[in-house]
Protein backbone atom coordinates (compact mmCIF):
# COMPACT_ATOMS: atom_id res chain seq x y z
CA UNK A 1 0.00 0.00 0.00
CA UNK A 2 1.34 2.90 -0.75
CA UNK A 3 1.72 5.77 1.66
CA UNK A 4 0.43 9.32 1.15
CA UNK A 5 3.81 10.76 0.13
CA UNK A 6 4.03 8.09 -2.58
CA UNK A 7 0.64 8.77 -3.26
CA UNK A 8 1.19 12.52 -3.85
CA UNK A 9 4.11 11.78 -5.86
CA UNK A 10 2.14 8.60 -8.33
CA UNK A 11 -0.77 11.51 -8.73
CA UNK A 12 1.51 14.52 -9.72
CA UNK A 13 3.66 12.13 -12.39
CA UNK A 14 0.08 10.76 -13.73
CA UNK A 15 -1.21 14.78 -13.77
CA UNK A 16 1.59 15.78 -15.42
CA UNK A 17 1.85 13.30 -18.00
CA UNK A 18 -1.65 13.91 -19.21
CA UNK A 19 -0.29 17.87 -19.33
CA UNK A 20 -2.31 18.75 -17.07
CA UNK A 21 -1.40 22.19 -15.36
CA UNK A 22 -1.19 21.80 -11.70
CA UNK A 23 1.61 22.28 -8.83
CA UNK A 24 2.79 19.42 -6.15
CA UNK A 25 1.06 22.26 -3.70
CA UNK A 26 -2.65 21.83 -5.23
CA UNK A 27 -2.19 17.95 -5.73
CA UNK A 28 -1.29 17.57 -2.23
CA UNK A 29 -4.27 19.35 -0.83
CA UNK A 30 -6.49 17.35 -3.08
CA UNK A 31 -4.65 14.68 -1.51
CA UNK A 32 -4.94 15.56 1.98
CA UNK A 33 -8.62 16.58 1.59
CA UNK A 34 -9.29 12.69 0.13
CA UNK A 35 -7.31 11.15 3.15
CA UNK A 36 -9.04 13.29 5.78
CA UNK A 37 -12.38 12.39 4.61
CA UNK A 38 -11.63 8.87 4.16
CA UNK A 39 -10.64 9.18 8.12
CA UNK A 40 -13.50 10.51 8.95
CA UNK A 41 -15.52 8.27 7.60
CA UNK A 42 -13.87 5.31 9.09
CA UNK A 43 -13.64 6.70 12.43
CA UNK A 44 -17.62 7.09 12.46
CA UNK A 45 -18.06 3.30 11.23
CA UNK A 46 -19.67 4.24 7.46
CA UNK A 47 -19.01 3.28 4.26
CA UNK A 48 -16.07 5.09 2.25
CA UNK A 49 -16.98 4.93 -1.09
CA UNK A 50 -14.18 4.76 -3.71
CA UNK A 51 -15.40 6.39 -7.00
CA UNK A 52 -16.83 3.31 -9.02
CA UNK A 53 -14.65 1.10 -7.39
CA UNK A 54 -15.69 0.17 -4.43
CA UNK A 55 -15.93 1.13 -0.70
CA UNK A 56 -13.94 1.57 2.41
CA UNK A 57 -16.11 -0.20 5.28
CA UNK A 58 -14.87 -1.17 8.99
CA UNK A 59 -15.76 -4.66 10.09
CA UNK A 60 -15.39 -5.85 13.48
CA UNK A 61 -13.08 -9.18 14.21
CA UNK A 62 -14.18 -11.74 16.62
CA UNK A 63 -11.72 -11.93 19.93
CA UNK A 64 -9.29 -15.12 19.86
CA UNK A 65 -9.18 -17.00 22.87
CA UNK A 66 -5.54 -17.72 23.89
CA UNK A 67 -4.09 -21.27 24.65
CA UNK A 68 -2.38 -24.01 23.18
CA UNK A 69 -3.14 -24.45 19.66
CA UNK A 70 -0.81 -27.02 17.17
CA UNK A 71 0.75 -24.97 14.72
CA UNK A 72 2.91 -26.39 11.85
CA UNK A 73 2.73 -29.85 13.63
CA UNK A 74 4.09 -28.68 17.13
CA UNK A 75 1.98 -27.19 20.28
CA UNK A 76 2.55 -23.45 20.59
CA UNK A 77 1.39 -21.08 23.21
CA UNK A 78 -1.12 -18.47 21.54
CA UNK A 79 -1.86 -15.48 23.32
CA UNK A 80 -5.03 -13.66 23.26
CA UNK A 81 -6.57 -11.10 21.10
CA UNK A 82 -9.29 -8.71 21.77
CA UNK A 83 -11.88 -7.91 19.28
CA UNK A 84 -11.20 -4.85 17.05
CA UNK A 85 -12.05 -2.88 14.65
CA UNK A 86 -10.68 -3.23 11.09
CA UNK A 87 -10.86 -1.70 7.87
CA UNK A 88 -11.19 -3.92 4.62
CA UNK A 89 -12.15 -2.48 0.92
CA UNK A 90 -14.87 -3.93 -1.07
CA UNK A 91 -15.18 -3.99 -4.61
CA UNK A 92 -18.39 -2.79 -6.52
CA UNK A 93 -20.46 -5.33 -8.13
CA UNK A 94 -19.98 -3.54 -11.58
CA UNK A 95 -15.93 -3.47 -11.05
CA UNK A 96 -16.04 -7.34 -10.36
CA UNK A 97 -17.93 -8.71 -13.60
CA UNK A 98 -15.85 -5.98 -15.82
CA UNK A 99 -12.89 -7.68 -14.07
CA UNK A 100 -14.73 -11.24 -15.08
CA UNK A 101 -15.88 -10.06 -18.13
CA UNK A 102 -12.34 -9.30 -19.16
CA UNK A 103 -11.08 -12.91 -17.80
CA UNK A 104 -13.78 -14.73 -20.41
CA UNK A 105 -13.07 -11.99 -23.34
């Protein structure tokens, strides 16, 4: 994943390719405007949609009870884990059959 500095960097290069007139200081407040709401979002547990993508969404992990569990054939000690918050990204239903559409084409 990259961070927001590569980011800033990938979006100015693809700007400026397409000769598009804009400065490292407007891209990065685009940027930072994007990231912030995307925070936001997240924080307050809703959906973060991702243009036609797909969507930002926190889901909450179960708790792991700690204990002896076998692990590659041996016993190892696992310790516990308390249940937290996570975000994962979901892809739109139209982005998945173009992607499938493309595999069969």
């Amino acid at each position: 994943m990259a961070s927001r500095s590569q980011l800033l960097a990938m979006t100015l290069e693809r700007l400026q390719k397409e000769k598009v007139d804009i400065n490292r200081k407007t891209v990065k407040a685009v940027v930072e405007a994007y990231h912030t709401a995307l925070r936001g979002a997240l924080k307050k547990k809703d959906r973060a949609p991702i243009g036609d993508i797909g969507a930002l969404v926190v889901v909450r992990k179960k708790a792991v009870k700690g204990g002896m569990r076998e692990i590659f054939g041996e016993m190892r000690k696992v310790a516990p884990k308390p249940a937290k918050d996570v975000p994962k990204f979901r892809f739109a239903r139209s982005f998945r059959d173009a992607v499938e559409a493309h595999k069969l084409g």
